[in-house]
C-alpha atoms as a PDB file:
ATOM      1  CA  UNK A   1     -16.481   2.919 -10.801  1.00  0.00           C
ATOM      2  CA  UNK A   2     -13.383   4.735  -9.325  1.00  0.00           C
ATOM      3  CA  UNK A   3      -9.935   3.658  -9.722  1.00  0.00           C
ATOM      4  CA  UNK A   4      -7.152   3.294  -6.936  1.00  0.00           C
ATOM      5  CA  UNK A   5      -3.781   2.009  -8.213  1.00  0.00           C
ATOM      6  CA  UNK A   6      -1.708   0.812  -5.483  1.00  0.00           C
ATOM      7  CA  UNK A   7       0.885  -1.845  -4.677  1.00  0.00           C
ATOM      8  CA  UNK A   8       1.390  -5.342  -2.314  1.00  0.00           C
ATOM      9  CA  UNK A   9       2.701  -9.030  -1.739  1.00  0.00           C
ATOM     10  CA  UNK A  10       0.796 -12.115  -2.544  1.00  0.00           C
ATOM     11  CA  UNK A  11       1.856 -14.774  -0.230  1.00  0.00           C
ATOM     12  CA  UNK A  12       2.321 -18.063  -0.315  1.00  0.00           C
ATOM     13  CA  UNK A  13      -1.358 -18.856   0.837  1.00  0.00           C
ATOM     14  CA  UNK A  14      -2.770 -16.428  -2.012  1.00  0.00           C
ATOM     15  CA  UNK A  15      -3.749 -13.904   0.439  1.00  0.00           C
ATOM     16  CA  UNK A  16      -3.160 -10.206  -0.961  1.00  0.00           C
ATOM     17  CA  UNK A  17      -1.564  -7.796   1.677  1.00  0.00           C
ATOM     18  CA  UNK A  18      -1.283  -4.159   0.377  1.00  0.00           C
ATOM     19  CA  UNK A  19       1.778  -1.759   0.778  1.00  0.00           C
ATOM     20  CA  UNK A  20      -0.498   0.590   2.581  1.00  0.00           C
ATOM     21  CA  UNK A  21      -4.359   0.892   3.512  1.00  0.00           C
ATOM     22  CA  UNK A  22      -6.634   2.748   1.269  1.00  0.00           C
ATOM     23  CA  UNK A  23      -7.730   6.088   2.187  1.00  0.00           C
ATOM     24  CA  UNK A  24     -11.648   4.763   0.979  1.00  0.00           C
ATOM     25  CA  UNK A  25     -14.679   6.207   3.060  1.00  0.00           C
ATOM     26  CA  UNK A  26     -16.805   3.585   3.236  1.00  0.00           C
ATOM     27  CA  UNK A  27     -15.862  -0.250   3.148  1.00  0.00           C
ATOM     28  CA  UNK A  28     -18.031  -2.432   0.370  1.00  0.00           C
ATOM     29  CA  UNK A  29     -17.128  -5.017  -2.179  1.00  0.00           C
ATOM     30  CA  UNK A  30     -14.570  -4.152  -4.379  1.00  0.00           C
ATOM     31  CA  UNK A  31     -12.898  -5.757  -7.391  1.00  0.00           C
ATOM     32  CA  UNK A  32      -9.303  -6.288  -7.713  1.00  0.00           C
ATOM     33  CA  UNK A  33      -7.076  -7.063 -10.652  1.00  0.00           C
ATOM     34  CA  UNK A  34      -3.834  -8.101 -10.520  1.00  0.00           C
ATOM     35  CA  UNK A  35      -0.910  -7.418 -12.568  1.00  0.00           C
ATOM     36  CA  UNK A  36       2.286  -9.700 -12.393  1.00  0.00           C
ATOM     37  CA  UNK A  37       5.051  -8.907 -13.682  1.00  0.00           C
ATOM     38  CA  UNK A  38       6.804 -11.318 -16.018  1.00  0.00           C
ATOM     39  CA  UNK A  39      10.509  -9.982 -14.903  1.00  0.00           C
ATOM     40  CA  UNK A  40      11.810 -11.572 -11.987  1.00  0.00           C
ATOM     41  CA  UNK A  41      14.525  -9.701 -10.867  1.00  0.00           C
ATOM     42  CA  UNK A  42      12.399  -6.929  -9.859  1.00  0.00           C
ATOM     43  CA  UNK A  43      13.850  -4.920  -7.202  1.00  0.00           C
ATOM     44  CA  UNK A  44      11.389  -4.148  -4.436  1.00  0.00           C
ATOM     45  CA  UNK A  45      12.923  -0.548  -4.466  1.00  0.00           C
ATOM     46  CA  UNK A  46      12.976  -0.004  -8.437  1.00  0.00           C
ATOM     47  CA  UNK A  47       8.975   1.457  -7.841  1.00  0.00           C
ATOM     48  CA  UNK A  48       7.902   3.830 -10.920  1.00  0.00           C
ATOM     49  CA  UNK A  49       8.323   7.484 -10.516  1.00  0.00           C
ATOM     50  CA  UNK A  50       4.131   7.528 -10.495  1.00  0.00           C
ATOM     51  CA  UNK A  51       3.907   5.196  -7.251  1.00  0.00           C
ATOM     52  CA  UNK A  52       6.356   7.067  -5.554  1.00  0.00           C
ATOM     53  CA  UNK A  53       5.118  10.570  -5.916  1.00  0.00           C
ATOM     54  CA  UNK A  54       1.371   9.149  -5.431  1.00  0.00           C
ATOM     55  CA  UNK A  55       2.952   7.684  -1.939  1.00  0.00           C
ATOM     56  CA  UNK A  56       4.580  11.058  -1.271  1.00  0.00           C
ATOM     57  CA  UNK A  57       0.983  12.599  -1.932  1.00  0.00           C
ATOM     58  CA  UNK A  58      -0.777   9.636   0.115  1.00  0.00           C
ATOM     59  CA  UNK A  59       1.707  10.551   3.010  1.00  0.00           C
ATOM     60  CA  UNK A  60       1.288  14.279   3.228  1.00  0.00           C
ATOM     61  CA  UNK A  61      -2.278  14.256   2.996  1.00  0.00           C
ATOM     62  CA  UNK A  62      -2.415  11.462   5.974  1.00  0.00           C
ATOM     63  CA  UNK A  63       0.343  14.104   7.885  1.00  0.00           C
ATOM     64  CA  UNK A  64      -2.329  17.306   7.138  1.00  0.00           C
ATOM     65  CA  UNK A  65      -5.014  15.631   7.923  1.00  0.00           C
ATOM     66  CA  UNK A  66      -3.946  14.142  11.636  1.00  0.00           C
ATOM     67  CA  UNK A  67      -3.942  10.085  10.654  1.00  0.00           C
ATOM     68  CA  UNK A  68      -0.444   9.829  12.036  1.00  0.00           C
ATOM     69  CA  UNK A  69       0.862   7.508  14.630  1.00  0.00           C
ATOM     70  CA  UNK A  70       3.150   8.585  17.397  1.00  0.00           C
ATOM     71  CA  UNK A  71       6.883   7.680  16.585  1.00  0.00           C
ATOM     72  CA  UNK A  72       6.350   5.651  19.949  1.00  0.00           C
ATOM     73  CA  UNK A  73       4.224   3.285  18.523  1.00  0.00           C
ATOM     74  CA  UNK A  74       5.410   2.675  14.948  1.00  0.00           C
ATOM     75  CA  UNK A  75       7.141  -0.396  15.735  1.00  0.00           C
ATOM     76  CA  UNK A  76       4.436  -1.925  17.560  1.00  0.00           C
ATOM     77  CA  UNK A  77       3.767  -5.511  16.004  1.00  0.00           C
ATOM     78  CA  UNK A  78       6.296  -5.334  13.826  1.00  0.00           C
ATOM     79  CA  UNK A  79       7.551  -8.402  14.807  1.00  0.00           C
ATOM     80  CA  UNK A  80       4.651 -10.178  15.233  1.00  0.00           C
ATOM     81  CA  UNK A  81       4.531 -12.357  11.746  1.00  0.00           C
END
């Protein structure tokens, strides 16, 4: 079993929405588990040093690779929730 470490929002109907999609080549069951945090005054921008640089890595391999999205559309939907 492979291991992807990664980071979302629950909301309030106990759907899980992840920071970014997974870079997975095929789409099957998976299991997830789900660590809380017990400190509540978490800062959304207070992410470990490991998340960011695996982001970083995430990001640069999506920009070599060609999965980019013109700066045109970026915004598209954004309001949409």
């Amino acid at each position: 079993m492979k291991a992807i470490e990664t980071t979302g929002k629950i909301d309030d109907g106990g759907r899980l929405f992840l920071d970014r999609p997974l870079a997975l080549a095929n789409y099957s069951h998976v299991r997830i588990i789900v660590l809380v945090s017990e400190d509540t005054d978490i800062e959304p921008d207070d992410d470990p040093i490991a998340t960011v640089l695996e982001g970083l890595q995430q990001g640069f391999h999506e920009a070599i690779t060609g999965q980019t999205l013109p700066l045109s559309q970026m915004w598209d939907g954004i309001d949409d929730n």
